[in-house]
Protein backbone atom coordinates (compact mmCIF):
# COMPACT_ATOMS: atom_id res chain seq x y z
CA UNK A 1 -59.51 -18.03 181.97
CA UNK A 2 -56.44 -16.91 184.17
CA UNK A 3 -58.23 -16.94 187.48
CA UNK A 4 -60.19 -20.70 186.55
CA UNK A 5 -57.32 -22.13 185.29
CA UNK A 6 -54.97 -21.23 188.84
CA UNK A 7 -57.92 -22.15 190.70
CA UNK A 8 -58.42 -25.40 188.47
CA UNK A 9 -54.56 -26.74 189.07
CA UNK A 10 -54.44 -25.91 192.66
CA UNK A 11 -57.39 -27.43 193.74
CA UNK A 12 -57.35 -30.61 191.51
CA UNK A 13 -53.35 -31.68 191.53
CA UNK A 14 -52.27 -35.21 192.76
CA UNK A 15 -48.52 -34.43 192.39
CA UNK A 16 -45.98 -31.22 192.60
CA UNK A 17 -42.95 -30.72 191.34
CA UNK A 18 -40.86 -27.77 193.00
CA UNK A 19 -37.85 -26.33 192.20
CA UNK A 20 -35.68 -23.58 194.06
CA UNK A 21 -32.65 -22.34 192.85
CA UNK A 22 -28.91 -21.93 193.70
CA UNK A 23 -29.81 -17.73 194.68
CA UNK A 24 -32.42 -17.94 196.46
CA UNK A 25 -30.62 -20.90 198.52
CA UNK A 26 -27.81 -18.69 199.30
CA UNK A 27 -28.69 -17.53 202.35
CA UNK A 28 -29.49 -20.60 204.49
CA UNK A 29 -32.18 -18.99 206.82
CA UNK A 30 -34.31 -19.36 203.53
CA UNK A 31 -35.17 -23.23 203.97
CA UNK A 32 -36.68 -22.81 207.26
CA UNK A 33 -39.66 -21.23 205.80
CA UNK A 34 -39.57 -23.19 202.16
CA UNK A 35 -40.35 -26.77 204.32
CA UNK A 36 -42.55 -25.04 205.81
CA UNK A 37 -45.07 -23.72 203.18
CA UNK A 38 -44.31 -27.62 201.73
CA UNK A 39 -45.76 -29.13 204.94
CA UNK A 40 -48.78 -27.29 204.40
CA UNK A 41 -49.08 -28.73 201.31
CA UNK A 42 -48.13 -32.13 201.69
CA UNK A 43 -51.54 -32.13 204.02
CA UNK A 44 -53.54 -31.75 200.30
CA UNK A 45 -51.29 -32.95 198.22
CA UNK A 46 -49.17 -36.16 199.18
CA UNK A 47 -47.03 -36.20 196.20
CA UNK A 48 -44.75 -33.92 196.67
CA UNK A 49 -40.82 -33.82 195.23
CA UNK A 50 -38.27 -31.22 195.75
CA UNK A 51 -35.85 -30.17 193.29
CA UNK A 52 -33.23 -27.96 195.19
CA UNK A 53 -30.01 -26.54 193.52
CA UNK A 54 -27.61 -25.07 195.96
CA UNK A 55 -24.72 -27.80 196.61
CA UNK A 56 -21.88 -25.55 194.55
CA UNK A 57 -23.46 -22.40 196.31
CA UNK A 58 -23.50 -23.84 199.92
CA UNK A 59 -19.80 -25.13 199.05
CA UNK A 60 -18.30 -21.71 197.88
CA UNK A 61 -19.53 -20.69 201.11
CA UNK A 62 -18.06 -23.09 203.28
CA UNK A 63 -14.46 -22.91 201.12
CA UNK A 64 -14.94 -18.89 200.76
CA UNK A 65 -15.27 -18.00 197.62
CA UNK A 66 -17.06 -15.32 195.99
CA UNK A 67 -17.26 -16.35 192.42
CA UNK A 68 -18.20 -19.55 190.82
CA UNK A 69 -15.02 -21.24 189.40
CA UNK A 70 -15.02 -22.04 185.92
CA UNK A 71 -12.86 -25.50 185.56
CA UNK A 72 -15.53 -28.08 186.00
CA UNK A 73 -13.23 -29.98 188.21
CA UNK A 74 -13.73 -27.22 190.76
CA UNK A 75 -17.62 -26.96 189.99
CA UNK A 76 -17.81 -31.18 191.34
CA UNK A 77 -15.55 -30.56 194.17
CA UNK A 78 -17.74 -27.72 195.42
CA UNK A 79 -20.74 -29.47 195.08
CA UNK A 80 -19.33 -32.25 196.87
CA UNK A 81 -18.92 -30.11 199.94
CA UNK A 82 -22.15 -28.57 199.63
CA UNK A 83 -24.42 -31.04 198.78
CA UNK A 84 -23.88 -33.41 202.21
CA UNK A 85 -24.62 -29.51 204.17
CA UNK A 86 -27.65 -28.87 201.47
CA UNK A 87 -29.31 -32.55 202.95
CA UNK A 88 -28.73 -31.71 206.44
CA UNK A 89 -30.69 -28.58 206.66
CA UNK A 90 -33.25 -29.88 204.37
CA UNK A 91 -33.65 -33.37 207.24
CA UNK A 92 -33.67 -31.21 210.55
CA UNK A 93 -36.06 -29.26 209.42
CA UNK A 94 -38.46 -31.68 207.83
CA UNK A 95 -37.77 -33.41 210.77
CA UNK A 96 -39.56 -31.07 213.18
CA UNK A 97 -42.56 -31.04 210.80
CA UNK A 98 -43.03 -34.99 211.10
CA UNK A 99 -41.67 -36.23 208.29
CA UNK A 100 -38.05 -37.25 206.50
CA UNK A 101 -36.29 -35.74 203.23
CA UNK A 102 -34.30 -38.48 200.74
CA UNK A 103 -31.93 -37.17 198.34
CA UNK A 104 -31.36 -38.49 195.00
CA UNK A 105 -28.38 -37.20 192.93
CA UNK A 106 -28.98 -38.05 188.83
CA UNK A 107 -27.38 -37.46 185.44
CA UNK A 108 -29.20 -37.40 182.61
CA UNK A 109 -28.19 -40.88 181.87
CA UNK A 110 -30.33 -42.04 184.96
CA UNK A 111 -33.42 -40.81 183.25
CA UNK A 112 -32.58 -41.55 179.66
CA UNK A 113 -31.87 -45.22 180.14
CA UNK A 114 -35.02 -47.59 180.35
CA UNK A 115 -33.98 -49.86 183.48
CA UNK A 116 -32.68 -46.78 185.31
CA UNK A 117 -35.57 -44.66 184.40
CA UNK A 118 -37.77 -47.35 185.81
CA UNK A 119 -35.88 -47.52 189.13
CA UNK A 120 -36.32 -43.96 189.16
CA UNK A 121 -39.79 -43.87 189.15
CA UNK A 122 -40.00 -46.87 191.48
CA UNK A 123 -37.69 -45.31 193.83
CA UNK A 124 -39.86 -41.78 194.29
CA UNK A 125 -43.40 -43.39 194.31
CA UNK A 126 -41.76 -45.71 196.97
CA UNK A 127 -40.42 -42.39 198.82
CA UNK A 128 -43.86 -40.92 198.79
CA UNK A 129 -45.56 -43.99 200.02
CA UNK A 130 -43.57 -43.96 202.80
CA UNK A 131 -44.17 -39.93 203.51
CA UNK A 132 -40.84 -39.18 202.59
CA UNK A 133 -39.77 -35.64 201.07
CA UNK A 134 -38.12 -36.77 198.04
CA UNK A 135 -35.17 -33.93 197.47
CA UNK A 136 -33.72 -34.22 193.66
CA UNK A 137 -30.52 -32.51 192.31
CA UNK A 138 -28.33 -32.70 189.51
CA UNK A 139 -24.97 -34.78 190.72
CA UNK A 140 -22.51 -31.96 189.90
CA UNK A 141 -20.08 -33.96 191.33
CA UNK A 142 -19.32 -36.52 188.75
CA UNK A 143 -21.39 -35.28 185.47
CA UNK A 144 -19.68 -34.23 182.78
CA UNK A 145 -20.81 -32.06 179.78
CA UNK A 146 -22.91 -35.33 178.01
CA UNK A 147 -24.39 -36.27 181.06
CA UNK A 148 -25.83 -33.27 182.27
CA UNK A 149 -29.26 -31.70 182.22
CA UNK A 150 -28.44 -27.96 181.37
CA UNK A 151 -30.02 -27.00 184.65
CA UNK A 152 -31.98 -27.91 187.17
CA UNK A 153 -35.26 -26.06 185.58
CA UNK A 154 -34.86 -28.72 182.80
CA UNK A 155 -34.28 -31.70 185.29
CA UNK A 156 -37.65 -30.29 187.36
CA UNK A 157 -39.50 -30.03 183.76
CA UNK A 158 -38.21 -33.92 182.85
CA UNK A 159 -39.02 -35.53 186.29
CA UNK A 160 -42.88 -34.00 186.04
CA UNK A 161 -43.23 -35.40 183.02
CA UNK A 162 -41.98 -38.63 184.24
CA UNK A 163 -43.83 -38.68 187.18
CA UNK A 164 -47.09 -37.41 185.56
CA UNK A 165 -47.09 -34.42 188.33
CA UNK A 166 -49.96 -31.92 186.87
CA UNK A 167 -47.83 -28.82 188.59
CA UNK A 168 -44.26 -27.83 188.00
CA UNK A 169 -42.96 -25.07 190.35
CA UNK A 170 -40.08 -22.61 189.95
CA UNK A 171 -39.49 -20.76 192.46
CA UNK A 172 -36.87 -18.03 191.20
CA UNK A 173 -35.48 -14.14 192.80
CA UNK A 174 -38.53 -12.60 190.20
CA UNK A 175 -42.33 -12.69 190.03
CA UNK A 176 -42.61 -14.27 187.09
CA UNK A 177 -42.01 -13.48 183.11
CA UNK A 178 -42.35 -9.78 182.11
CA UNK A 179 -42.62 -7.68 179.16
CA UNK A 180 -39.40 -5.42 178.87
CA UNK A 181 -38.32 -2.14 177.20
CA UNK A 182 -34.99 -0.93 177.18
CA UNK A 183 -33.56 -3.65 179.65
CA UNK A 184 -36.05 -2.92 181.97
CA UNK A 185 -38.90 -5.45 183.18
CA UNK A 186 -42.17 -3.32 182.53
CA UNK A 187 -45.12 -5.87 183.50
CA UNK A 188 -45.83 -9.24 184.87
CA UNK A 189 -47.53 -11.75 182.14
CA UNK A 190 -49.82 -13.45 184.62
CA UNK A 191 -50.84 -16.13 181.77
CA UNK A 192 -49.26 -18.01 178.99
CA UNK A 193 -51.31 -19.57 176.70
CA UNK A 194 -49.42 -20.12 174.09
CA UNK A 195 -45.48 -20.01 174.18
CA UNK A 196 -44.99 -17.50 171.19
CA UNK A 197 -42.03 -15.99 169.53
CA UNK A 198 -43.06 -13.36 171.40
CA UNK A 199 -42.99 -15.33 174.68
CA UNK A 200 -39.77 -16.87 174.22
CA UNK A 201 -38.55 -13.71 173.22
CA UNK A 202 -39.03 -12.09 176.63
CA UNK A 203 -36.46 -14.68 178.35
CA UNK A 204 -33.25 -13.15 179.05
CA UNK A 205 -30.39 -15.35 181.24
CA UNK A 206 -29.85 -14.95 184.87
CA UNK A 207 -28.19 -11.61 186.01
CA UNK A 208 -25.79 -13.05 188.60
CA UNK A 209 -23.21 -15.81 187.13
CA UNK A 210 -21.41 -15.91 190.37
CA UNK A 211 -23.25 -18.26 192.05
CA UNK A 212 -26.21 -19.67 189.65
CA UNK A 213 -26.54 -20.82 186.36
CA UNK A 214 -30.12 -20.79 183.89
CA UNK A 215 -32.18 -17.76 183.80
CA UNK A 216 -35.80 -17.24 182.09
CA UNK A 217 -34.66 -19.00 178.91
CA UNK A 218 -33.91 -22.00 180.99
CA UNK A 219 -37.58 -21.45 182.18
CA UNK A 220 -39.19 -21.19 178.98
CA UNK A 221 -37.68 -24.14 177.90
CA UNK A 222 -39.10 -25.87 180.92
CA UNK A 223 -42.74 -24.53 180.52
CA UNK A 224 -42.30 -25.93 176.79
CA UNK A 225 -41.39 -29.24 177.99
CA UNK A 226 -43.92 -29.35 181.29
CA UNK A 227 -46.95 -28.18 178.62
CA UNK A 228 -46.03 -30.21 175.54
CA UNK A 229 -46.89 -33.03 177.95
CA UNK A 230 -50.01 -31.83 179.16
CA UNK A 231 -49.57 -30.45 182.52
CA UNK A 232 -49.14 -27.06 184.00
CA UNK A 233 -45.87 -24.98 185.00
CA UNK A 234 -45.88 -22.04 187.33
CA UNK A 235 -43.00 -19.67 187.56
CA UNK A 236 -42.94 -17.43 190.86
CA UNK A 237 -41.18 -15.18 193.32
CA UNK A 238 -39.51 -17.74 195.96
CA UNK A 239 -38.59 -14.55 198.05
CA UNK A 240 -42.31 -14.18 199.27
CA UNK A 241 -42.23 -16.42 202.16
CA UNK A 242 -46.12 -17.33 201.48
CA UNK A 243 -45.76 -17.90 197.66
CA UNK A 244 -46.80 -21.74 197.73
CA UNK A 245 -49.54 -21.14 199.69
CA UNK A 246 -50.87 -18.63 197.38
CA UNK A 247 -50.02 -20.79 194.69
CA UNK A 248 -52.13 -23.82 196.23
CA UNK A 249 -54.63 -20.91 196.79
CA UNK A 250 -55.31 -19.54 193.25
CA UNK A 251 -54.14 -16.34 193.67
CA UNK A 252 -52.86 -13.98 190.78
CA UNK A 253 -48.97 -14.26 191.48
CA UNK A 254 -46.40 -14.93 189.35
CA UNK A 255 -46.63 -16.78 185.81
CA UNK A 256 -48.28 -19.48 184.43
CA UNK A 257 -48.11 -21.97 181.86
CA UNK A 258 -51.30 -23.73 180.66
CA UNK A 259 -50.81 -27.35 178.62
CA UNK A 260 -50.63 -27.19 175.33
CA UNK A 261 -52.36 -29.97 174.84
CA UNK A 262 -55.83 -31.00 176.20
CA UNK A 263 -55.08 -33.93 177.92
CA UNK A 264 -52.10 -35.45 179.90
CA UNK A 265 -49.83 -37.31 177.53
CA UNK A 266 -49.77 -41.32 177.61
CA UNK A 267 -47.12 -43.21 179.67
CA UNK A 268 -45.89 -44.70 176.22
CA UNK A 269 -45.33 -41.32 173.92
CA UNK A 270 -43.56 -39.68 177.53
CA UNK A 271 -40.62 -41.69 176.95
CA UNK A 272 -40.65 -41.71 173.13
CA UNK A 273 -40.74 -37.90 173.26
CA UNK A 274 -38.55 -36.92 176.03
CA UNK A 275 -35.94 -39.92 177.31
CA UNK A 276 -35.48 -42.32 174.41
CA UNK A 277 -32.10 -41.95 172.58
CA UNK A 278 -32.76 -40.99 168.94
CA UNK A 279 -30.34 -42.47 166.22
CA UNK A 280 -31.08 -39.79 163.26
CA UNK A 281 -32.50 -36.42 162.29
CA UNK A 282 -35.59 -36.40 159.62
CA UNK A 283 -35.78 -32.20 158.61
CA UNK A 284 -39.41 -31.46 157.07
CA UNK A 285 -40.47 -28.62 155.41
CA UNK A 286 -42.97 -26.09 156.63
CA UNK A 287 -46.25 -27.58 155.37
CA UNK A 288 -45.54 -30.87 157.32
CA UNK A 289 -44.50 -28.75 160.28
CA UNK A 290 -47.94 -27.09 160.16
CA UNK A 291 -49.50 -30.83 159.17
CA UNK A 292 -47.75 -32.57 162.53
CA UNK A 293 -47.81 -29.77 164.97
CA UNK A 294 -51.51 -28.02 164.29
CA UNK A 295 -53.43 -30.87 162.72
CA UNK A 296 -51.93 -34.31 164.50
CA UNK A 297 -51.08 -35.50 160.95
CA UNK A 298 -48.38 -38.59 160.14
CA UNK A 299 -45.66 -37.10 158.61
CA UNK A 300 -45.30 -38.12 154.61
CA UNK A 301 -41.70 -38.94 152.97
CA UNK A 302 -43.34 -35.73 150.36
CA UNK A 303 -42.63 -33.57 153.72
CA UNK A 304 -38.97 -34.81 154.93
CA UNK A 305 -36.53 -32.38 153.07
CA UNK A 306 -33.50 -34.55 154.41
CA UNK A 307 -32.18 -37.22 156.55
CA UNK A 308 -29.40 -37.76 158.67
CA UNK A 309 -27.57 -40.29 160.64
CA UNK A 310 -27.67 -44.42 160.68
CA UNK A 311 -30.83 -45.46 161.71
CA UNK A 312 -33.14 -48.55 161.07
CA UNK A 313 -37.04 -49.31 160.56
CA UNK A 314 -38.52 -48.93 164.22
CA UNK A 315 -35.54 -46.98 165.42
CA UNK A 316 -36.42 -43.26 167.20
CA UNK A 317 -35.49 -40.31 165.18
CA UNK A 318 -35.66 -36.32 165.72
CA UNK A 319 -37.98 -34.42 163.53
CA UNK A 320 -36.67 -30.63 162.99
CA UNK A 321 -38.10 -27.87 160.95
CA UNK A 322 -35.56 -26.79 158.26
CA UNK A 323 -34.39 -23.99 160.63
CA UNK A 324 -33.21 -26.58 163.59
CA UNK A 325 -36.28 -26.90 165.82
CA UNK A 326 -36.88 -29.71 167.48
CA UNK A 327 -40.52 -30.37 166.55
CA UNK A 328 -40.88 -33.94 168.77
CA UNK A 329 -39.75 -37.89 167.81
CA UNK A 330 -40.75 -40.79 166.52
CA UNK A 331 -40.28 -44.05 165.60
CA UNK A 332 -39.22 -44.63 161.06
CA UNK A 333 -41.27 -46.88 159.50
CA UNK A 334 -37.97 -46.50 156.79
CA UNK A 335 -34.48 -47.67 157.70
CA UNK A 336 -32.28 -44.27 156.53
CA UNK A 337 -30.77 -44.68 153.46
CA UNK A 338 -34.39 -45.74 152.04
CA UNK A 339 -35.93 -43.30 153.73
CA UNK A 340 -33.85 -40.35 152.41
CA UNK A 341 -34.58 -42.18 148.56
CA UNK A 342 -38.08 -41.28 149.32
CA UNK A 343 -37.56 -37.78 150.49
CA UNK A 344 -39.75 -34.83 148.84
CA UNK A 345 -41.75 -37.96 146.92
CA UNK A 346 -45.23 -38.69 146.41
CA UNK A 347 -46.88 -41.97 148.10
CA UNK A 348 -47.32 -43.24 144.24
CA UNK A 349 -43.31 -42.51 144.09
CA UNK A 350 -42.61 -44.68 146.42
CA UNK A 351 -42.64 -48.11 144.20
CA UNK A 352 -40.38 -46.41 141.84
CA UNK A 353 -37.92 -45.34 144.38
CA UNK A 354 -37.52 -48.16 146.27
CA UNK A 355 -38.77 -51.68 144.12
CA UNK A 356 -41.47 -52.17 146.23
CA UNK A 357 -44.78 -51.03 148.23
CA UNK A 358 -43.65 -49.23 151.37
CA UNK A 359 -45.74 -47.93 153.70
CA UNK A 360 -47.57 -44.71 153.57
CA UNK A 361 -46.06 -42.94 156.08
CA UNK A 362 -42.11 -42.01 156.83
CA UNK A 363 -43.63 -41.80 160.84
CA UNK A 364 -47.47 -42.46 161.65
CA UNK A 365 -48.74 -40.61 164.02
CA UNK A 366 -49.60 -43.19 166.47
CA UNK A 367 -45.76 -43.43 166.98
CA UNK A 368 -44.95 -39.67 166.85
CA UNK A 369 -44.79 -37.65 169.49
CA UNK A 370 -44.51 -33.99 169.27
CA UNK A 371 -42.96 -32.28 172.14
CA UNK A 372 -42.48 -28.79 170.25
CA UNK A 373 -45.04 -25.89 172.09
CA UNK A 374 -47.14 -24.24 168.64
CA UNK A 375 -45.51 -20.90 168.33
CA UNK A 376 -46.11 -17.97 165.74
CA UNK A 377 -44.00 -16.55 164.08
């Protein structure tokens, strides 16, 4: 299964979605070889996007510090610096390989807004039709705390979903996820199945705060996203100077991150389940959790426990297990306040409750999207 299912996504991907982070970009003379291994693989693969951290780090450098600042006001003035020096490395040498990098620079509200979304899109399949490297980083220097990503593993995770790319890429200063005793990494998990408790347990945060932020949790929660949309995410060393092209080769290195799911999601349930903007919270008990997330079931007003927030009929809501996960969304067929009358009741209930004959279903399943990976506990 490991060795067919590297071989499988190599061979058969139409679009790749690579990230490197701030560390690894720290030392300059690293980008040289990174456009280099993507060349070869924009000659099999034309879609091909680049999501590069490394303004803040490249602008610490060219101010002198040592440590990343803490006042956020700092953090956007350093990337500032850095990113303009970031772009012109990444050009010149894309340049002597024949083709051109474009940079965007998004907040979260870029991708979570329809129109923007949409110009999004349009704007990268236009950049790839016209052989351009499309280069993609967070833009430190104006976000603020509710228009921010969390890190640049999520923004990688959300931009393959939204460009359908079957391969996510991190590229990190490990080789991959391992098993750990005492604080010290013990073996490489070549292939993840299934993103237990177990799994998500073995993520610890990055050991170097002076320069990057994320870690393997950040990861994790990328691989979650990537595979709850049916598409694969490989984590790998980005200090092997040959790592993509064993990648695109099929070769046993680093982790990976097989879909959850058996086929890619639809265009429709992407943006329910990861960019629309949800208006309420519907918690459900365990059963339903089991019903939605293992069986594809609707979810029944007998399963929602409680409801929160001000939301009406057709209006996107979060669905959590009682213990806060985020299990996926989806649109209420019940505006709140009639919705949380129904809660815990039977479908013969619902007459009683409400003075007429609702529908079935608090969320069908045709209009639920779950974005949670199955995990055991």
């Amino acid at each position: 299964m490991k060795i067919k299912a590297r071989q499988k996504i190599a061979s058969s991907c139409s679009a790749i979605i690579i990230k490197v982070g701030t560390r690894l970009l720290t030392n300059t003379a690293y980008i040289p070889p990174l456009v280099a291994q993507i060349s070869e693989i924009r000659r099999r693969v034309k879609k091909v996007l680049l999501v590069s951290s490394g303004a803040v780090g490249l602008g610490m450098k060219a101010i002198g510090l040592s440590k990343r600042p803490g006042a956020l006001s700092d953090i956007q003035a350093l990337a500032a610096v850095g990113q303009s020096r970031l772009m012109s490395l990444y050009d010149a040498e894309c340049a002597k390989h024949g083709f051109h990098a474009g940079q965007l620079l998004l907040t979260a509200a870029d991708i979570n807004d329809k129109e923007r979304h949409l110009n999004v899109m349009n704007c990268i399949s236009s950049l790839w039709t016209m052989n351009v490297l499309p280069v993609i980083n967070e833009n430190d220097s104006v976000s603020v705390d509710e228009l921010k990503f969390g890190d640049n593993d999520c923004l990688a995770a959300l931009i393959a979903v939204m460009m359908k790319a079957e391969l996510t890429v991190l590229l990190t200063g490990v080789d991959g996820l391992h098993t750990s005793e005492g604080g010290r990494l013990i073996e490489r998990v070549s292939c993840v199945e299934e993103i237990s408790s177990e799994i998500a347990g073995m993520a610890s945060n990055t050991d170097d705060k002076n320069f990057s932020t994320g870690g393997m949790a950040s990861k994790i929660r990328a691989a979650e996203i990537v595979t709850s949309a049916g598409e694969y995410l490989w984590i790998a060393d980005g200090r092997d100077a040959s790592v993509l092209s064993k990648i695109m080769s099929g070769e046993d290195v680093g982790t990976l991150f097989v879909p959850s799911r058996e086929k890619q999601l639809e265009s429709r349930k992407r943006w329910l389940g990861f960019f629309s903007k949800t208006y309420g919270k519907i918690l459900v008990d365990e059963g339903a959790v089991a019903a939605l997330v293992e069986k594809g079931k609707s979810l029944l007003p007998s399963g929602v426990k409680s409801v929160s927030g001000n939301f009406k009929r057709g209006d996107a809501v979060s669905i959590c297990s009682t213990n806060g996960q985020l299990i996926g969304k989806g649109l209420a067929n019940y505006p709140s306040n009639e919705l949380a009358l129904i809660a815990g009741k039977k479908t013969s209930q619902i007459v009683s409750a409400l003075g007429y004959e609702g529908d079935h279903e608090a969320i069908h399943r045709d209009k639920l999207v779950i974005t949670a990976a199955k995990r055991r506990s």
